[in-house]
PDB file of N, CA and C in Angstrom:
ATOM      1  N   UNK A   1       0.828  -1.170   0.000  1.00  0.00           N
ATOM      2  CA  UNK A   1       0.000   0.000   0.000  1.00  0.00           C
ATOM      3  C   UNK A   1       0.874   1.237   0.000  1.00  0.00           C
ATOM      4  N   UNK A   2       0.463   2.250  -0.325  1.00  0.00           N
ATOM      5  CA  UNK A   2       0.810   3.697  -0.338  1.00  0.00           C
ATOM      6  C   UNK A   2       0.080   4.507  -0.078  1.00  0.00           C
ATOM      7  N   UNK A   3       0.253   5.551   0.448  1.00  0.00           N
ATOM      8  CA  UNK A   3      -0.475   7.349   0.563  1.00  0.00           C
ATOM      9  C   UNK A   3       0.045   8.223   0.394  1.00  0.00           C
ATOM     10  N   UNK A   4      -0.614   9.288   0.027  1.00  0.00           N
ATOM     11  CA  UNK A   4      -0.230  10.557   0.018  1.00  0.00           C
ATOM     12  C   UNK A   4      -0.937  11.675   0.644  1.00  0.00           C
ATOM     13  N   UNK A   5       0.151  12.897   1.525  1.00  0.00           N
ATOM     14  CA  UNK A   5      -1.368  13.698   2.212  1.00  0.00           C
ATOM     15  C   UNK A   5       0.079  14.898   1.956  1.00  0.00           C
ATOM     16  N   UNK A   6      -1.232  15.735   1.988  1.00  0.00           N
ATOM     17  CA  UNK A   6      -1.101  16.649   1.883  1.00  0.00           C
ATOM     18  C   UNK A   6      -1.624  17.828   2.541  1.00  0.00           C
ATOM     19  N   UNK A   7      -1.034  18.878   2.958  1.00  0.00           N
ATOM     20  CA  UNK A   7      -1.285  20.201   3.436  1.00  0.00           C
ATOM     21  C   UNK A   7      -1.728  21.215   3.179  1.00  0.00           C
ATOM     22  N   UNK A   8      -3.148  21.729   3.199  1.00  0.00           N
ATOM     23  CA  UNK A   8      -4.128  22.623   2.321  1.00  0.00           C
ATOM     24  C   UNK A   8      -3.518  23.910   3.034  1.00  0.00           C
ATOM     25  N   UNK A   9      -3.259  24.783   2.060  1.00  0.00           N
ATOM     26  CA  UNK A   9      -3.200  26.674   2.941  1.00  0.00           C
ATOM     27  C   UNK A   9      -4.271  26.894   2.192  1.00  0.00           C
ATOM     28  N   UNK A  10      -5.254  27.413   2.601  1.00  0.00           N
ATOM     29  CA  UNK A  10      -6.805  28.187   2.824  1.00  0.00           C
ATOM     30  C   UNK A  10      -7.610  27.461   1.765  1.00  0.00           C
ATOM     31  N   UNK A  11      -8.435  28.367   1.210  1.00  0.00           N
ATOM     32  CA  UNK A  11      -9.693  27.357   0.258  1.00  0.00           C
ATOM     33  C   UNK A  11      -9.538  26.743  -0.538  1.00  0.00           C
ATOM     34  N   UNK A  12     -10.240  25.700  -1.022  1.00  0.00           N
ATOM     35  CA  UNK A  12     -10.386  24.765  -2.081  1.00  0.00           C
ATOM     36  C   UNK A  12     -10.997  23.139  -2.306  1.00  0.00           C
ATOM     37  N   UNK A  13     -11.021  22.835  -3.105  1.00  0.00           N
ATOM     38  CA  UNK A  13     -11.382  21.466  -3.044  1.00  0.00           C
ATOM     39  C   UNK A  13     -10.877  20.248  -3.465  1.00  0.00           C
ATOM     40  N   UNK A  14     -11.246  19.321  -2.423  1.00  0.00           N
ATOM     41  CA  UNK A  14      -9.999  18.150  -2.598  1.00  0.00           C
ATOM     42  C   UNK A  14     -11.576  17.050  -3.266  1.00  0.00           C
ATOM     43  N   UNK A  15     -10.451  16.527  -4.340  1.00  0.00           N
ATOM     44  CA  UNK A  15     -11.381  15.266  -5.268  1.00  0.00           C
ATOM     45  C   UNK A  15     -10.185  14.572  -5.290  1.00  0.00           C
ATOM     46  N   UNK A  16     -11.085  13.184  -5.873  1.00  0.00           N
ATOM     47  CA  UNK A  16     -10.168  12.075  -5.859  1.00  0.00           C
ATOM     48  C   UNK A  16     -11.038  11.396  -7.115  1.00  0.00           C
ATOM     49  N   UNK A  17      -9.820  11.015  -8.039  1.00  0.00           N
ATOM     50  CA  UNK A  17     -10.662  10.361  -9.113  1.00  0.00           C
ATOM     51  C   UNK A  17      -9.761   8.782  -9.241  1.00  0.00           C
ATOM     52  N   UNK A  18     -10.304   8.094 -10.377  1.00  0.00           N
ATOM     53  CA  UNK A  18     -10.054   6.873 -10.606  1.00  0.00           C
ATOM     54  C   UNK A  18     -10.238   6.817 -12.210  1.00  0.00           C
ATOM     55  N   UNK A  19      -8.874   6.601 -12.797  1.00  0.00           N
ATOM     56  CA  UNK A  19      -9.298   6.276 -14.531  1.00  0.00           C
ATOM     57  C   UNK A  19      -9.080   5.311 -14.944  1.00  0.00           C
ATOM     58  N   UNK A  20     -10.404   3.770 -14.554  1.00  0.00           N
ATOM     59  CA  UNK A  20      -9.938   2.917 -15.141  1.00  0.00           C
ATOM     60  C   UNK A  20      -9.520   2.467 -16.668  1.00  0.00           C
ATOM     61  N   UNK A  21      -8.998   1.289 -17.125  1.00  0.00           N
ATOM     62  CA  UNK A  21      -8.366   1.374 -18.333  1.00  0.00           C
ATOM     63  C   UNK A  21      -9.492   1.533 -19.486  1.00  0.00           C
ATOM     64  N   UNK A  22     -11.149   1.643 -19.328  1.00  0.00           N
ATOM     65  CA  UNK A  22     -12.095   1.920 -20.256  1.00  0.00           C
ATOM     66  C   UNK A  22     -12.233   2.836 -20.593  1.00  0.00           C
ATOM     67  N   UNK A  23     -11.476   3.981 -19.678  1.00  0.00           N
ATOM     68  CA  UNK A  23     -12.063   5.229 -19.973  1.00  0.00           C
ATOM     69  C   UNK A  23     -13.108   6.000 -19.200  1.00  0.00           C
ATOM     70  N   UNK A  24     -13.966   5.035 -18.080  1.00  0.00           N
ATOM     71  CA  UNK A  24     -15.015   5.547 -17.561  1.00  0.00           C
ATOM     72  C   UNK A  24     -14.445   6.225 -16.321  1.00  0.00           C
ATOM     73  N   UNK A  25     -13.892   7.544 -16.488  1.00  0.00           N
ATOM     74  CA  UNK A  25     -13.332   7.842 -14.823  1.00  0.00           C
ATOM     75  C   UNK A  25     -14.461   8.732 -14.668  1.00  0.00           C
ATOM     76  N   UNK A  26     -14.456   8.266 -13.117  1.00  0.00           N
ATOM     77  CA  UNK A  26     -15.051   8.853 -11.830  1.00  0.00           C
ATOM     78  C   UNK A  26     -14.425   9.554 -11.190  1.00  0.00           C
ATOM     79  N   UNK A  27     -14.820  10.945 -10.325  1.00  0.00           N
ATOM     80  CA  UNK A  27     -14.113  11.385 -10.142  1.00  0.00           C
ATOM     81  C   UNK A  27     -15.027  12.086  -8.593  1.00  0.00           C
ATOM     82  N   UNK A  28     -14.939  12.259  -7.233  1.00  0.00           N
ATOM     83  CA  UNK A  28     -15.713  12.382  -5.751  1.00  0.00           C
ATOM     84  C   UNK A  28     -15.083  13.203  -5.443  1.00  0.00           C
ATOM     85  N   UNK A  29     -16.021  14.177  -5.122  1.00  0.00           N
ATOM     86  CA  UNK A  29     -15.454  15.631  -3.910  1.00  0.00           C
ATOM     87  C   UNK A  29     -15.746  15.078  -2.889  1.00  0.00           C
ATOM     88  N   UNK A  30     -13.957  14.750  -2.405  1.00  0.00           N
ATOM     89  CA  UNK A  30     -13.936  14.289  -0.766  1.00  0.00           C
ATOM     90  C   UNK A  30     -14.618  15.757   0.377  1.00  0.00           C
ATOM     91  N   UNK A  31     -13.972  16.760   0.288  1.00  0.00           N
ATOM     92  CA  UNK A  31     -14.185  17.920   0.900  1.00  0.00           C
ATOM     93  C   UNK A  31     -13.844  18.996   0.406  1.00  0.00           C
ATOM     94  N   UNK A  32     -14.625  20.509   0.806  1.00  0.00           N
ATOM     95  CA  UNK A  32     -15.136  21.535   0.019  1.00  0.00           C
ATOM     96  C   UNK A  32     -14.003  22.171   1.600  1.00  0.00           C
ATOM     97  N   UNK A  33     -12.517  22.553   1.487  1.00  0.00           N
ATOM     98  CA  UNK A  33     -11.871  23.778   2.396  1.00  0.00           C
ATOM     99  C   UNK A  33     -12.221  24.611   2.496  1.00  0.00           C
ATOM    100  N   UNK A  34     -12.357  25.438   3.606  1.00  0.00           N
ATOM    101  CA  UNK A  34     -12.900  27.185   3.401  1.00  0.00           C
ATOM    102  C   UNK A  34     -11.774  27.436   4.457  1.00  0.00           C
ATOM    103  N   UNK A  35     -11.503  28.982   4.497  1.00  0.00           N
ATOM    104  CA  UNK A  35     -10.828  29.268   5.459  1.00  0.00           C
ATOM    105  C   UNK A  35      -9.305  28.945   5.392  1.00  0.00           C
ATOM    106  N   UNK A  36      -9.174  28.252   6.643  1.00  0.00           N
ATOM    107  CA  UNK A  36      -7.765  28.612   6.635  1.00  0.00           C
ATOM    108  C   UNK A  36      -7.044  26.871   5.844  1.00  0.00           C
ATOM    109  N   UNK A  37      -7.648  26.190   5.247  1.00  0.00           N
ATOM    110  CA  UNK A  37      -7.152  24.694   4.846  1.00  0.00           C
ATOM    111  C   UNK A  37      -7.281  23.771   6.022  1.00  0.00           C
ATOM    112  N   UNK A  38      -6.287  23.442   5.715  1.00  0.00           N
ATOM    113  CA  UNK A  38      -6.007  21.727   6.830  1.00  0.00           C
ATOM    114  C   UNK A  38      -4.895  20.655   6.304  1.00  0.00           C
ATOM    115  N   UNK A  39      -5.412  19.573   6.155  1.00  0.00           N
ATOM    116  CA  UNK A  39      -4.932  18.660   5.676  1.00  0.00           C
ATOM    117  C   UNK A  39      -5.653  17.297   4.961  1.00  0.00           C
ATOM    118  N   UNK A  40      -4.690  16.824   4.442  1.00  0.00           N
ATOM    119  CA  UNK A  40      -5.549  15.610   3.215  1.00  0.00           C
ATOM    120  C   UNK A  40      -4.944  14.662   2.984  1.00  0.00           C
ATOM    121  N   UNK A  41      -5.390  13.681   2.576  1.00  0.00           N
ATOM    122  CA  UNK A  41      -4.694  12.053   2.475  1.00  0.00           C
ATOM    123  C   UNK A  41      -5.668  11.517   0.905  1.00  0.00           C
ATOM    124  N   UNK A  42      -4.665  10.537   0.587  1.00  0.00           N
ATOM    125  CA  UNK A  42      -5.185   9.821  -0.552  1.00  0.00           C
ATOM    126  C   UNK A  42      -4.474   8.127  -0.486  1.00  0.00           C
ATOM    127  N   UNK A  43      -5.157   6.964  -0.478  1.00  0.00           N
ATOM    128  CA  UNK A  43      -4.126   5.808  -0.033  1.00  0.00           C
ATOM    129  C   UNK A  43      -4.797   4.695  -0.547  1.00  0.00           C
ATOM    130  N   UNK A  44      -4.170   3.923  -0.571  1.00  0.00           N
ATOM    131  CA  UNK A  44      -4.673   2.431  -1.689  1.00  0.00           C
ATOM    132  C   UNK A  44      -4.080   1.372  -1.221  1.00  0.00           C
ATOM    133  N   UNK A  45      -5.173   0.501  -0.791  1.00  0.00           N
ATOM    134  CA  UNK A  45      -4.449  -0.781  -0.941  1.00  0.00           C
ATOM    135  C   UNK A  45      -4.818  -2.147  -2.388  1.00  0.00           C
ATOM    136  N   UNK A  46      -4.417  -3.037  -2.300  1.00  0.00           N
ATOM    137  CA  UNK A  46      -4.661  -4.055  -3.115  1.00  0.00           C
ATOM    138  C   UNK A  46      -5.419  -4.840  -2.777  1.00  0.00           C
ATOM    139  N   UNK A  47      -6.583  -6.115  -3.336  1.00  0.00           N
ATOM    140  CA  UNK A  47      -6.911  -7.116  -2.805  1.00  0.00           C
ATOM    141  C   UNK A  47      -5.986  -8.352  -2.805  1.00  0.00           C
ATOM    142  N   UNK A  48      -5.199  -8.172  -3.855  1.00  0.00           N
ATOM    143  CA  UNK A  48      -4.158  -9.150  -3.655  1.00  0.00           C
ATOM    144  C   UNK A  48      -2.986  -9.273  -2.185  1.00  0.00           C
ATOM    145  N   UNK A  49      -2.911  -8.104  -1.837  1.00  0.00           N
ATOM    146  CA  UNK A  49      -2.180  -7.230  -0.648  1.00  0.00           C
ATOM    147  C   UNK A  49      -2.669  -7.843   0.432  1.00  0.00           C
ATOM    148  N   UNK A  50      -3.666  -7.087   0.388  1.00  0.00           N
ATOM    149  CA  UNK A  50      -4.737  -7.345   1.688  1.00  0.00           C
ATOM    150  C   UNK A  50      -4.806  -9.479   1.727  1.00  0.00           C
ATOM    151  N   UNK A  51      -5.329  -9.828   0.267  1.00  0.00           N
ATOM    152  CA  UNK A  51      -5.193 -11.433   1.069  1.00  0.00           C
ATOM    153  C   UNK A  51      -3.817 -11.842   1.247  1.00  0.00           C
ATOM    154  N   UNK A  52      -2.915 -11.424   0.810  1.00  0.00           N
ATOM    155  CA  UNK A  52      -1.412 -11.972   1.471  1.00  0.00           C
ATOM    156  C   UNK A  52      -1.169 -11.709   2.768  1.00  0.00           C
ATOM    157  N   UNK A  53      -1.807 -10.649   3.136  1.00  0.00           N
ATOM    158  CA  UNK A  53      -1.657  -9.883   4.643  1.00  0.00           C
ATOM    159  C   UNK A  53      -2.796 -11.092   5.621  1.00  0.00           C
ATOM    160  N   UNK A  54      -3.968 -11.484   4.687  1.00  0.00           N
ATOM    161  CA  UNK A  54      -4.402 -12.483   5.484  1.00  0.00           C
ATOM    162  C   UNK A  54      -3.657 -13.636   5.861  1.00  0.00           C
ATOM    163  N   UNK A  55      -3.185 -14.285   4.650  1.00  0.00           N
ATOM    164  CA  UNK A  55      -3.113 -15.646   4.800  1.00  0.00           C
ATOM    165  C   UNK A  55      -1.519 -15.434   5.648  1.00  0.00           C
ATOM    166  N   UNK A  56      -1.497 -14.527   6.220  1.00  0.00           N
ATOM    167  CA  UNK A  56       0.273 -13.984   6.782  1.00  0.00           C
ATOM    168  C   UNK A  56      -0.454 -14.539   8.184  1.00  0.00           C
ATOM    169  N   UNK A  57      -1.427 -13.452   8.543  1.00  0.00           N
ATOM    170  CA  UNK A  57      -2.021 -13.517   9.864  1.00  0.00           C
ATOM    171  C   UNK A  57      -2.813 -14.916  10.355  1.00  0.00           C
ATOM    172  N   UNK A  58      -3.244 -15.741   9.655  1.00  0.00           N
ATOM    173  CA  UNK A  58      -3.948 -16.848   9.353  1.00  0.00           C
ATOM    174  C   UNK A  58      -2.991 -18.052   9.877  1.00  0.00           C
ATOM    175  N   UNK A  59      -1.471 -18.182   9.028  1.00  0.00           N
ATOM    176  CA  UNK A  59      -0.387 -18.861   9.388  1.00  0.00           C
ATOM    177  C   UNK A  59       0.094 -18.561  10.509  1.00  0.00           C
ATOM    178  N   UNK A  60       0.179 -17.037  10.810  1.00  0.00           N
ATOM    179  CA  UNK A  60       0.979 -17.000  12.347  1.00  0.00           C
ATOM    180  C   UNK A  60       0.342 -17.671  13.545  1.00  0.00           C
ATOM    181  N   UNK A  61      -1.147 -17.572  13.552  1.00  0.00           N
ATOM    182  CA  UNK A  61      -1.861 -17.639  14.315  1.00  0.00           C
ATOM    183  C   UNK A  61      -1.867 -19.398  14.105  1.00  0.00           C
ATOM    184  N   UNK A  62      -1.696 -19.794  13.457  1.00  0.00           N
ATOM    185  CA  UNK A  62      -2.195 -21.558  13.413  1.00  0.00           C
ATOM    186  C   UNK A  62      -0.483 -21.941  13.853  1.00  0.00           C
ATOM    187  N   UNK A  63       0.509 -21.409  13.821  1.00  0.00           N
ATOM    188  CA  UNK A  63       1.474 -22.046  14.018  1.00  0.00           C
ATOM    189  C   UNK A  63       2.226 -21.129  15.428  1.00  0.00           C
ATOM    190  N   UNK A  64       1.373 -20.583  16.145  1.00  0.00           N
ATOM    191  CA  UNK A  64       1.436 -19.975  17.354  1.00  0.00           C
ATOM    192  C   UNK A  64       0.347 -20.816  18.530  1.00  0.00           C
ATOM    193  N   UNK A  65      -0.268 -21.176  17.556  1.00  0.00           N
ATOM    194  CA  UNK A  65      -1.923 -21.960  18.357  1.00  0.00           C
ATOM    195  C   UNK A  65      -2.283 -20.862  19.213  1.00  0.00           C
ATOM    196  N   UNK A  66      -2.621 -19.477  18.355  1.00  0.00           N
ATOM    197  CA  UNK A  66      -3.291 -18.683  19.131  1.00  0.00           C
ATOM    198  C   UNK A  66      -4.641 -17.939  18.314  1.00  0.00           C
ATOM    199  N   UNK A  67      -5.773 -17.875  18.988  1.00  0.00           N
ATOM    200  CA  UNK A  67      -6.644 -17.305  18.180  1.00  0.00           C
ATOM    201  C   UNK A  67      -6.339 -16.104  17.664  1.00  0.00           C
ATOM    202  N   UNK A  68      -6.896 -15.627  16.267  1.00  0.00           N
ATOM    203  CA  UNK A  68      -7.082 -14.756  15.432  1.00  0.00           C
ATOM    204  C   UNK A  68      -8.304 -13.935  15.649  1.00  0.00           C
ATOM    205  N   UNK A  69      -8.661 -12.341  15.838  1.00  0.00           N
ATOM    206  CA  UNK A  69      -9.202 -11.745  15.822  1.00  0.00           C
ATOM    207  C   UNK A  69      -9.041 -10.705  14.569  1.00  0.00           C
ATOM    208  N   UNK A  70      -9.827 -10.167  14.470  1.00  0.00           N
ATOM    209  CA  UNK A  70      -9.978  -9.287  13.075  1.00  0.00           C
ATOM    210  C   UNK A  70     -10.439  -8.140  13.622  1.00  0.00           C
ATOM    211  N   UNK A  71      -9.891  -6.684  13.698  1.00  0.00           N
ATOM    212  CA  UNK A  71     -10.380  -5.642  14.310  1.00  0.00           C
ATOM    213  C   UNK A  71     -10.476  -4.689  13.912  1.00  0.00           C
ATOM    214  N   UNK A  72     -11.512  -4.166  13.139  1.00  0.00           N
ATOM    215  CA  UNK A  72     -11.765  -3.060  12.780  1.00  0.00           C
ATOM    216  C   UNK A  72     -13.121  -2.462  12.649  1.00  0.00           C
ATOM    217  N   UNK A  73     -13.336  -1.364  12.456  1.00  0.00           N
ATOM    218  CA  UNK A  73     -14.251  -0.626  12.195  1.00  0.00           C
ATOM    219  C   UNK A  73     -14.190  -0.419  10.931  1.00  0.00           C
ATOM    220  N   UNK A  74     -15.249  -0.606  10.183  1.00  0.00           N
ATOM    221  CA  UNK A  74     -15.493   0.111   9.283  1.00  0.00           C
ATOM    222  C   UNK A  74     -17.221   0.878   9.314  1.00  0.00           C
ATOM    223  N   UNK A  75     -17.271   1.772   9.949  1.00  0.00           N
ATOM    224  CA  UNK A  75     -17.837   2.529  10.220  1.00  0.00           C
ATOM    225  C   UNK A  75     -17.852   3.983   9.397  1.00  0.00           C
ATOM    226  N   UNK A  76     -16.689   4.089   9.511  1.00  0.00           N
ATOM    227  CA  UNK A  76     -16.241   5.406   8.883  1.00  0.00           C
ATOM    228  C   UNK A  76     -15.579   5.399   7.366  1.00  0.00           C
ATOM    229  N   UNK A  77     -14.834   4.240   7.536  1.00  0.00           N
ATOM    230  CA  UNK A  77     -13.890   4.099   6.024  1.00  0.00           C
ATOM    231  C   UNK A  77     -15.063   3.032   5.968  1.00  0.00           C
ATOM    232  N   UNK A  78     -16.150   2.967   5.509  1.00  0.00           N
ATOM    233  CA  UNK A  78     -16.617   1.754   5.357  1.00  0.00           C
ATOM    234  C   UNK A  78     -16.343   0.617   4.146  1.00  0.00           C
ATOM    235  N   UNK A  79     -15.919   1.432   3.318  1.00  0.00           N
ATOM    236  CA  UNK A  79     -15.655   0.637   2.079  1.00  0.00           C
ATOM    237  C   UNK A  79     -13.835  -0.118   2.232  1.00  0.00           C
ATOM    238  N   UNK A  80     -13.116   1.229   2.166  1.00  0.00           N
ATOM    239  CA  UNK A  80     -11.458   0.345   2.304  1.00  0.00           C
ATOM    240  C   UNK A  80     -11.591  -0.798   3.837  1.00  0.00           C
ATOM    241  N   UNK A  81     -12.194  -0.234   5.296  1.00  0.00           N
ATOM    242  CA  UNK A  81     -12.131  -1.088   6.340  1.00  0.00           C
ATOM    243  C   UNK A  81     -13.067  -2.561   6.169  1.00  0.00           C
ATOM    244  N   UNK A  82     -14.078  -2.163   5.116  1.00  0.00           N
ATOM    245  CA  UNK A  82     -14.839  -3.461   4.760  1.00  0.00           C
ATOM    246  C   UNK A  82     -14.476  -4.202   3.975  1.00  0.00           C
ATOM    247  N   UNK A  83     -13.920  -3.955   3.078  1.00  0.00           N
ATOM    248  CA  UNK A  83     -12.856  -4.673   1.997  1.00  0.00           C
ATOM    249  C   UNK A  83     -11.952  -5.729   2.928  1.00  0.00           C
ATOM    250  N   UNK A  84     -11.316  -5.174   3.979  1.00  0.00           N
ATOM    251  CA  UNK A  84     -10.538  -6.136   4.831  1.00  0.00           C
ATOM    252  C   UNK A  84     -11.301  -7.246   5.664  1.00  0.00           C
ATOM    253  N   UNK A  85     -12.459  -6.701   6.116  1.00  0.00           N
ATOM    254  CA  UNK A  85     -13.177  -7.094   6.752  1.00  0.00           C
ATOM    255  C   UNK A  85     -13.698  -8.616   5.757  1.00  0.00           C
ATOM    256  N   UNK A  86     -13.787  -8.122   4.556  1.00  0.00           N
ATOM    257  CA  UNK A  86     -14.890  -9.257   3.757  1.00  0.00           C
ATOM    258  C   UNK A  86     -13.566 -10.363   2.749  1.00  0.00           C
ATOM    259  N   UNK A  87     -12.536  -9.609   2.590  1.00  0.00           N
ATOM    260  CA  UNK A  87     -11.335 -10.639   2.617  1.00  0.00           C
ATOM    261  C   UNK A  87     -10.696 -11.503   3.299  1.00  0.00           C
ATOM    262  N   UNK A  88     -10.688 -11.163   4.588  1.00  0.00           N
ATOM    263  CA  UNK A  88      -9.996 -11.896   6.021  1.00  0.00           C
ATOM    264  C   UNK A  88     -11.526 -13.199   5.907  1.00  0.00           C
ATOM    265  N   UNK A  89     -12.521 -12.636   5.735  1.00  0.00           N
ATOM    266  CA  UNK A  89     -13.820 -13.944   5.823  1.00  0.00           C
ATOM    267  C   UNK A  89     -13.160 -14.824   4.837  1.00  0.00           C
ATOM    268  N   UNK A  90     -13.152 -13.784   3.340  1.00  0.00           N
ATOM    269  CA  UNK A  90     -13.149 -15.340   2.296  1.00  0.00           C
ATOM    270  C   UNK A  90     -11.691 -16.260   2.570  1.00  0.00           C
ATOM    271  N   UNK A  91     -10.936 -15.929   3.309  1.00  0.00           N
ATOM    272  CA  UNK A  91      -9.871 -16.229   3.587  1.00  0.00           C
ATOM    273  C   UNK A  91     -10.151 -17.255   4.739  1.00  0.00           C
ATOM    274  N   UNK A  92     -11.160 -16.878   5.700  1.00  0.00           N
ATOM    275  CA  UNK A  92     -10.903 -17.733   6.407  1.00  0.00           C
ATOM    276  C   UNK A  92     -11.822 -18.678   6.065  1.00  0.00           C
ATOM    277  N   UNK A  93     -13.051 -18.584   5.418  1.00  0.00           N
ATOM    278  CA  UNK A  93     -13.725 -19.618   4.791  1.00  0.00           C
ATOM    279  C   UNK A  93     -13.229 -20.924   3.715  1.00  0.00           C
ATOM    280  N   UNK A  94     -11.909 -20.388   2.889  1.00  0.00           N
ATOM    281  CA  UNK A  94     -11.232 -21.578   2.316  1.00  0.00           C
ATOM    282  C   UNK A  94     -11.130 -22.616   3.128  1.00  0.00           C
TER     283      UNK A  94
END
């Protein structure tokens, strides 16, 4: 995985797009700055990533003989924290 963030000085707007290889890009206004800025992030992981990161945690835990918990929220990031959430299942369902 990777990110990038960045440091807003005063107004503007932060989007985040995606151009897959069809051509159909999308493109989401994360947030509308006013004032004095802030700060910003942009970050990606893989599903390939994410199940290597399972079957990492999966092995430690079977050759530790200790249970595995899965902890997160996705509440807020619901989509990237659910992605992990619904990989670590199909992972552990094999």
């Amino acid at each position: 995985y990777k990110a990038t963030d960045y440091v807003v000085r005063g107004a503007g707007k932060f989007t985040i797009s995606f151009e897959p290889v069809n051509g159909d890009k999308k493109t989401t206004v994360v947030y509308d700055f006013t004032g004095e800025g802030g700060v910003m992030m942009g970050m990606y992981n893989t599903d390939e990533a994410i199940r290597d990161f399972a079957h990492s945690c999966f092995q430690y835990a079977l050759l530790k003989k200790w249970p595995l918990y899965m902890s997160t929220k996705n509440t807020i990031l619901k989509r990237y924290d659910g992605r992990f959430k619904d990989l670590f299942e199909e992972i552990y369902e094999e």
